[in-house]
Protein backbone atom coordinates (compact mmCIF):
# COMPACT_ATOMS: atom_id res chain seq x y z
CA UNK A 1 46.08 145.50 6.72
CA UNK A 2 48.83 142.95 6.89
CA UNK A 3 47.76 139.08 7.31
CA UNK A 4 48.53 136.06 8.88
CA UNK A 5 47.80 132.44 8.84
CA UNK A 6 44.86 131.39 11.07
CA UNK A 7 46.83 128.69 12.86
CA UNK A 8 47.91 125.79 10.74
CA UNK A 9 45.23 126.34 8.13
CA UNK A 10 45.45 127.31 4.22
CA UNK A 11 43.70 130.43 5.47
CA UNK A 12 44.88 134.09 5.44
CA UNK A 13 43.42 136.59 7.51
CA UNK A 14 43.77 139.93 8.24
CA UNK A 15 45.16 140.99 12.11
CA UNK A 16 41.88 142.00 13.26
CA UNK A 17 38.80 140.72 13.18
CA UNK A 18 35.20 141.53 12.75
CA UNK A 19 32.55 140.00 15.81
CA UNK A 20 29.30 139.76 15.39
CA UNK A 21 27.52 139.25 19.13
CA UNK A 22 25.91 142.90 18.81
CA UNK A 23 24.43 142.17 14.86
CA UNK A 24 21.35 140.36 16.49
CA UNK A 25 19.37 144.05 16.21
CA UNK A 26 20.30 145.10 13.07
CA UNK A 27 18.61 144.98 9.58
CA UNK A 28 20.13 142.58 6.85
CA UNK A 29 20.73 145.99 5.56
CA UNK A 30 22.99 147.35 8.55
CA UNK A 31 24.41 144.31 8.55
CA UNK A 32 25.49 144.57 5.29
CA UNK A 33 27.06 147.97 5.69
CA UNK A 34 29.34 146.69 8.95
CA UNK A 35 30.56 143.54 6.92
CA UNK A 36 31.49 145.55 3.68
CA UNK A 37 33.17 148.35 5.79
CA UNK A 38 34.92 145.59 7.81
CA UNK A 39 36.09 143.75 4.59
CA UNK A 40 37.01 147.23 3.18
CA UNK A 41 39.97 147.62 5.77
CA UNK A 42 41.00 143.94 5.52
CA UNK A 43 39.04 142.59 8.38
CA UNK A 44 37.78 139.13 6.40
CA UNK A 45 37.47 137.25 9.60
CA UNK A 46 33.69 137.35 10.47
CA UNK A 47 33.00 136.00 14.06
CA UNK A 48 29.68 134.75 15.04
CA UNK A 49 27.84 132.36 17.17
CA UNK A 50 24.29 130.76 17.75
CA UNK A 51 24.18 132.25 20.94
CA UNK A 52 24.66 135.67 20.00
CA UNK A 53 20.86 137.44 20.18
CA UNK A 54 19.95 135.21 23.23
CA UNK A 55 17.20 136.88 25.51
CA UNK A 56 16.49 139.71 23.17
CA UNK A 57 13.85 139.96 20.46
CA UNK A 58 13.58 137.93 17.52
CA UNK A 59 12.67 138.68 14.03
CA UNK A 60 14.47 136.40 11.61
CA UNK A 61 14.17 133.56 13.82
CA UNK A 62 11.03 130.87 15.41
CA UNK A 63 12.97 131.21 18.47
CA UNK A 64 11.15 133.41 21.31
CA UNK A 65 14.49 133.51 23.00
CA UNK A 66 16.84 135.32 20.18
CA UNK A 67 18.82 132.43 20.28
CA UNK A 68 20.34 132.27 16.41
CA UNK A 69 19.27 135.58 15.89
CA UNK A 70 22.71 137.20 14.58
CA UNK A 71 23.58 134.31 12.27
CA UNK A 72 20.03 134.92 11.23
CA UNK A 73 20.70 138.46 10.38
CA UNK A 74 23.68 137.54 8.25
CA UNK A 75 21.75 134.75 6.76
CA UNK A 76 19.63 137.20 5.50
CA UNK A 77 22.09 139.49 4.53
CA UNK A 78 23.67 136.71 2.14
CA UNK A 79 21.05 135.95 0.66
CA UNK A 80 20.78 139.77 -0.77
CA UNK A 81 24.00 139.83 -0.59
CA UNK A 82 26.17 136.38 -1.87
CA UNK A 83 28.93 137.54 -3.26
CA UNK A 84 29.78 138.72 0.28
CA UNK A 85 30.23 134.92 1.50
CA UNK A 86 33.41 134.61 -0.21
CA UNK A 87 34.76 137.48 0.66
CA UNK A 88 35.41 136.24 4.78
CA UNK A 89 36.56 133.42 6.37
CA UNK A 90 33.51 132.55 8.30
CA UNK A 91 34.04 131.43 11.83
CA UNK A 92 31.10 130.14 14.25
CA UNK A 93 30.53 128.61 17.42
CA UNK A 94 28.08 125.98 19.24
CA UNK A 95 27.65 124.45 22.33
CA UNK A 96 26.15 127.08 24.83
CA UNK A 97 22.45 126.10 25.79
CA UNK A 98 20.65 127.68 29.03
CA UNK A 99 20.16 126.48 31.07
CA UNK A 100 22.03 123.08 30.79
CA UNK A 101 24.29 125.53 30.21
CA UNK A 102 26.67 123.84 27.85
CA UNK A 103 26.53 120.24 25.66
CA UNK A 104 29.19 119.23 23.69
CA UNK A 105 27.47 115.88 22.98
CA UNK A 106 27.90 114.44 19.67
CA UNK A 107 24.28 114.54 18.74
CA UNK A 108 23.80 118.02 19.89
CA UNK A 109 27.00 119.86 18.07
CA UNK A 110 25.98 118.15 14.80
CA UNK A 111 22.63 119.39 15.20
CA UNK A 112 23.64 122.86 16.32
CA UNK A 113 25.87 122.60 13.21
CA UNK A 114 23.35 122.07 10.99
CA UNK A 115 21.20 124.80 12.61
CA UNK A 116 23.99 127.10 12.06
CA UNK A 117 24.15 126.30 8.36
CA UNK A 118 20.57 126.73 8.01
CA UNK A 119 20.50 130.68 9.57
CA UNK A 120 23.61 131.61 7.84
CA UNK A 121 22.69 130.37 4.51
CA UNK A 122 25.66 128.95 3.74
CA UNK A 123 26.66 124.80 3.45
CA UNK A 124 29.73 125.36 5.35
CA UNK A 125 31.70 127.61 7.10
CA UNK A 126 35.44 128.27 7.61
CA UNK A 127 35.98 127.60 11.01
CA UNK A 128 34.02 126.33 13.85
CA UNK A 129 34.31 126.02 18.01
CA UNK A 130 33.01 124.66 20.61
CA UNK A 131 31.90 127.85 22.42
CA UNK A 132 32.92 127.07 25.75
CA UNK A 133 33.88 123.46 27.61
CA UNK A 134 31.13 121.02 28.76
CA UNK A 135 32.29 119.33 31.41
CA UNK A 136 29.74 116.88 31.67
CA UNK A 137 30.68 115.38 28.32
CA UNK A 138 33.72 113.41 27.73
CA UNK A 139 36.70 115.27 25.32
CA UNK A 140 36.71 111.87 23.14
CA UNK A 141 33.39 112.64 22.03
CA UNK A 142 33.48 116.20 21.50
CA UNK A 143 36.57 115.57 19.47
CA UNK A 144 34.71 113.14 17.70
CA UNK A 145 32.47 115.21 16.62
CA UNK A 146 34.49 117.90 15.65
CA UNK A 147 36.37 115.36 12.93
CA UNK A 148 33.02 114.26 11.69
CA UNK A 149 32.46 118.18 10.63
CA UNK A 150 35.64 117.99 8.71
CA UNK A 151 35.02 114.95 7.55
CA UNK A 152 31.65 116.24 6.23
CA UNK A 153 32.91 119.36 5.08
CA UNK A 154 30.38 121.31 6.90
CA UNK A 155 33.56 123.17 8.33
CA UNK A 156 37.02 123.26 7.32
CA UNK A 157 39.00 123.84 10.59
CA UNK A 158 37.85 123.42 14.16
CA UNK A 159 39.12 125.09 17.28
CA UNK A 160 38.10 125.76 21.04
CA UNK A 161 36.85 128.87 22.94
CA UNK A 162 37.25 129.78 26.56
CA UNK A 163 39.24 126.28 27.01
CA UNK A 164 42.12 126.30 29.26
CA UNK A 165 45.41 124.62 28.06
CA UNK A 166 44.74 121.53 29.31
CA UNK A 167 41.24 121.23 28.43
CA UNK A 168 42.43 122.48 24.72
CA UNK A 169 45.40 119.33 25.05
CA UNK A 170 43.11 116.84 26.01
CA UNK A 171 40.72 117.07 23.69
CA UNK A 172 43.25 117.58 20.90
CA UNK A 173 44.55 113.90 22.15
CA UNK A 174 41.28 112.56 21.01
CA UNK A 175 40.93 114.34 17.64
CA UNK A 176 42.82 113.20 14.31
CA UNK A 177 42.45 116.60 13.20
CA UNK A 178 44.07 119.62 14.74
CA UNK A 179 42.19 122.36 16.72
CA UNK A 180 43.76 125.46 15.24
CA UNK A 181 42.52 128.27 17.20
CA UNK A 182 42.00 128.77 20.92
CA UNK A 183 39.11 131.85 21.16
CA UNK A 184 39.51 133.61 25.01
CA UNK A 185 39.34 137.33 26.27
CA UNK A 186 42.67 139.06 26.32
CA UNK A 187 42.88 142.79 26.93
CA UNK A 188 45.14 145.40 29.03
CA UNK A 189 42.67 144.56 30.98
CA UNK A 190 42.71 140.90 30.60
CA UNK A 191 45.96 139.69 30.73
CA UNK A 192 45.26 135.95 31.78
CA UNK A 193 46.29 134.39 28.75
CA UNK A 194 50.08 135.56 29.11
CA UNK A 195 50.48 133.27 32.46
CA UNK A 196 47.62 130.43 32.14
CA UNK A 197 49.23 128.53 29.25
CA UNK A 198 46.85 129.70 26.58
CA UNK A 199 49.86 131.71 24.51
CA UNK A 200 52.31 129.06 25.38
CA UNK A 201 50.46 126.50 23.51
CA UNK A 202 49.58 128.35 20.84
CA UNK A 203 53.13 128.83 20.19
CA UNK A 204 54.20 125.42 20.88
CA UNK A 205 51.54 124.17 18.35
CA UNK A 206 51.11 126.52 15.73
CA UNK A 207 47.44 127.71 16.93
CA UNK A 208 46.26 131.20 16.21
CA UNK A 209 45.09 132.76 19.18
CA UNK A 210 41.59 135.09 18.94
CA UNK A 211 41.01 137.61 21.52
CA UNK A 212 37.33 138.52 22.44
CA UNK A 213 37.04 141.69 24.31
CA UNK A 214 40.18 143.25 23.13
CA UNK A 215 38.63 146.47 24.64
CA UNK A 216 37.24 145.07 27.73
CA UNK A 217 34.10 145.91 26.54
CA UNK A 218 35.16 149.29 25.52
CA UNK A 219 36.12 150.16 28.72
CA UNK A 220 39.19 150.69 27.44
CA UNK A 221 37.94 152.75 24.25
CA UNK A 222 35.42 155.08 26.13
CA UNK A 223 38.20 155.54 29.47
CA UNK A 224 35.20 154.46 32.07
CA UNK A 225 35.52 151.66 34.14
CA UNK A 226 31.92 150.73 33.45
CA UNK A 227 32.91 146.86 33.59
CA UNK A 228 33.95 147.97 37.30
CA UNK A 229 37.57 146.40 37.13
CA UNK A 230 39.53 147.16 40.33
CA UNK A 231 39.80 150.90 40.64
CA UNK A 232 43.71 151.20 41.05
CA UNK A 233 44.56 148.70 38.13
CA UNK A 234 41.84 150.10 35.80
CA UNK A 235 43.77 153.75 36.70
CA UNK A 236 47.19 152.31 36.05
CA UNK A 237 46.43 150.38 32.58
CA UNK A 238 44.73 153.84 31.40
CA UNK A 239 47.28 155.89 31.99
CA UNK A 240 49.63 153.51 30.46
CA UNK A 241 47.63 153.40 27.64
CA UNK A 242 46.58 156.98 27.45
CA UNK A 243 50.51 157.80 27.26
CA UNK A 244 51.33 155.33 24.56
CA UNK A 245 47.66 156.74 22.54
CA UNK A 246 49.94 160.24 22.81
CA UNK A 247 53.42 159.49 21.61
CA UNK A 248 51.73 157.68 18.71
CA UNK A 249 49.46 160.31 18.15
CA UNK A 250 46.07 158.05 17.59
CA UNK A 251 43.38 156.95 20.40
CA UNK A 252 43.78 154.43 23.76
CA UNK A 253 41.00 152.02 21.74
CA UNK A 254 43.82 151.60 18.93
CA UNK A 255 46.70 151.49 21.53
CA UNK A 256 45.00 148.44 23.14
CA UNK A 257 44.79 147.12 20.01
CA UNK A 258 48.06 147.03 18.98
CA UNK A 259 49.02 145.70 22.32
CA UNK A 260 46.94 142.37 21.93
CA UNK A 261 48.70 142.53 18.32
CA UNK A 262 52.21 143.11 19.83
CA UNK A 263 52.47 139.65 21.51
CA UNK A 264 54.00 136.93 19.56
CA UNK A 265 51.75 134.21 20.01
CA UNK A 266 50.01 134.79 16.29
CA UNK A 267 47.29 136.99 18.36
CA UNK A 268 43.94 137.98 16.53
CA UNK A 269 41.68 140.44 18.27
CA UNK A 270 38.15 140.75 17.47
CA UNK A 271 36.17 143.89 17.54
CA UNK A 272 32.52 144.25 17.85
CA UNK A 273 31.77 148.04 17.32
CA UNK A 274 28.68 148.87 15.65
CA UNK A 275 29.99 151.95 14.36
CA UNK A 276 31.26 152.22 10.89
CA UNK A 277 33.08 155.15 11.76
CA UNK A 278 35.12 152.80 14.46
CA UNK A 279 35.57 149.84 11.96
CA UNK A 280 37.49 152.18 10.11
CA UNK A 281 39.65 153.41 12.67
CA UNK A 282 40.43 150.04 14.09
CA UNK A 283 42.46 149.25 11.11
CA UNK A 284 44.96 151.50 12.15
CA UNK A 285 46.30 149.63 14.92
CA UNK A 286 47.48 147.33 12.59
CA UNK A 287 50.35 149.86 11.95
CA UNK A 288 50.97 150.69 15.18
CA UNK A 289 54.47 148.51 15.89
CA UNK A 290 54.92 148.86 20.05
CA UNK A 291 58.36 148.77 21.24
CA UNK A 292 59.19 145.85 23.62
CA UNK A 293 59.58 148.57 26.37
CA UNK A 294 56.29 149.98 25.61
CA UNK A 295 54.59 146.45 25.57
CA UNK A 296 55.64 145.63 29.01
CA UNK A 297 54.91 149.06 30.25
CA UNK A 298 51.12 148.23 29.91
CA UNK A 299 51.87 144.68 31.56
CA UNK A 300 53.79 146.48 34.63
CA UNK A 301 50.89 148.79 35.14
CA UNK A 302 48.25 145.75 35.06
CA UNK A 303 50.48 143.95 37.57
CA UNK A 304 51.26 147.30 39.29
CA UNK A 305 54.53 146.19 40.03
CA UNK A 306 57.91 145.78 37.30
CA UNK A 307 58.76 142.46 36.26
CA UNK A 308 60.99 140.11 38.74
């Protein structure tokens, strides 16, 4: 799998990464298996997040909620497993809490830090984000916070997820380190990133951008609109796709792929399929190189109109 640069870092990466929000009911064990088959096809970027596990069962944790559950999982697995920690660039995220629902308060990211680093069983990881924006807390100090955990060395890059552009500006503006990564969906599905300003700053700033739901949560994978997009559009984008999965002879799962990857804006998708089978098989749309033409055929059919 070919690499890139996660945003202005020291840190290579391969073009597709591995998520972790489904790992919450595995074994160690299973765990184990995914993260070695991901890392076997290049995928080093490993994407958690406290959250991930909330409201289901918990086994690894004290929490009755499944909050933490996931990094719990892959806690355990490194402990049975720690020559896998160096092996991925480690990426998690903080700041989601039902049902304030968010807090991006100093004193609660630095705990929810150090909470992290606890289930993971790890003293640091690669990258971390503030999950989503907290409105109720003031960017100066988020961004504050987010230096101390360079500072500390409890991470070694920080970025944003589900910020908009000018929420990601701002609180850059009160940060002497850069945010190198903004996290938000992007799909066939999902195209909001291409007009909102997300890939326009990540261009203009060197940021790599990671796209959750690259499938639209396999919708576009399994060809049923079980995420109940509009009817018409979800119609359009699959037969766009379904044409493109033809004259490149592989399946619509690895055409959407390779559109997310065909944008310029340093675009990272991350997949979450518990399948090892489907791990696999995602690496190929890493060498899957869509024509301009083809690239804005999906776009067209999303819009259902051709561009102005």
């Amino acid at each position: 799998m070919k690499t890139l640069k996660l945003g202005t870092s020291d840190l290579s990466v391969g073009r597709i990464g591995y998520g972790c929000w489904r790992l919450s009911q595995s074994t160690p064990k299973q765990a184990q298996e995914k993260i070695e088959t991901a890392l076997s096809v290049g995928m080093n970027l490993i994407d958690t997040a406290d959250i991930y596990g909330f409201s289901e069962p918990s086994k690894y944790t004290d929490q009755d909620n499944g909050f933490g559950e996931a990094e719990a999982v892959m806690g355990e697995m490194l402990k049975a497993a720690p020559a896998l920690r160096d092996q991925m660039v480690l990426v998690t995220k903080g700041g989601i809490i039902p049902p304030r629902p968010y807090d991006s308060t100093y004193d609660y990211l630095t705990g929810a830090l150090e909470r992290s680093l606890t289930r993971l069983n790890t003293d640091h990881v690669d990258l971390f984000l503030i999950h989503r924006p907290d409105i109720s807390t003031s960017f100066e100090e988020a961004g504050r916070a987010l230096d101390s955990f360079i500072e500390s060395g409890k991470t070694r890059y920080v970025g944003v997820s589900n910020f908009t552009d000018a929420q990601g500006r701002a609180l850059q503006s009160s940060m002497k380190n850069d945010l190198i990564v903004h996290q938000n969906e992007f799909s066939a599905l999902c195209q909001d990133p291409i007009t909102d300003g997300i890939f326009d700053q990540c261009q203009e700033r060197g940021m790599t951008m990671m796209a959750w739901s690259p499938l639209a949560r396999g919708d576009l994978a399994t060809g049923q609109n079980n995420e109940k997009f509009d009817k018409d559009k979800f119609a359009r984008v699959k037969a766009a796709v379904d044409d493109l999965a033809k004259i490149y002879n592989t399946t619509p799962a690895n055409i959407a792929l390779a559109f997310t990857l065909r944008h310029p804006a340093s675009v990272l998708p991350i997949i979450g399929t518990q399948t090892l089978s489907r791990i696999k098989d995602s690496a190929k749309a890493d060498s899957i190189d869509l024509t301009a033409r083809e690239f804005y055929d999906v776009i067209e059919a999303y819009r259902g109109e051709g561009m102005p």
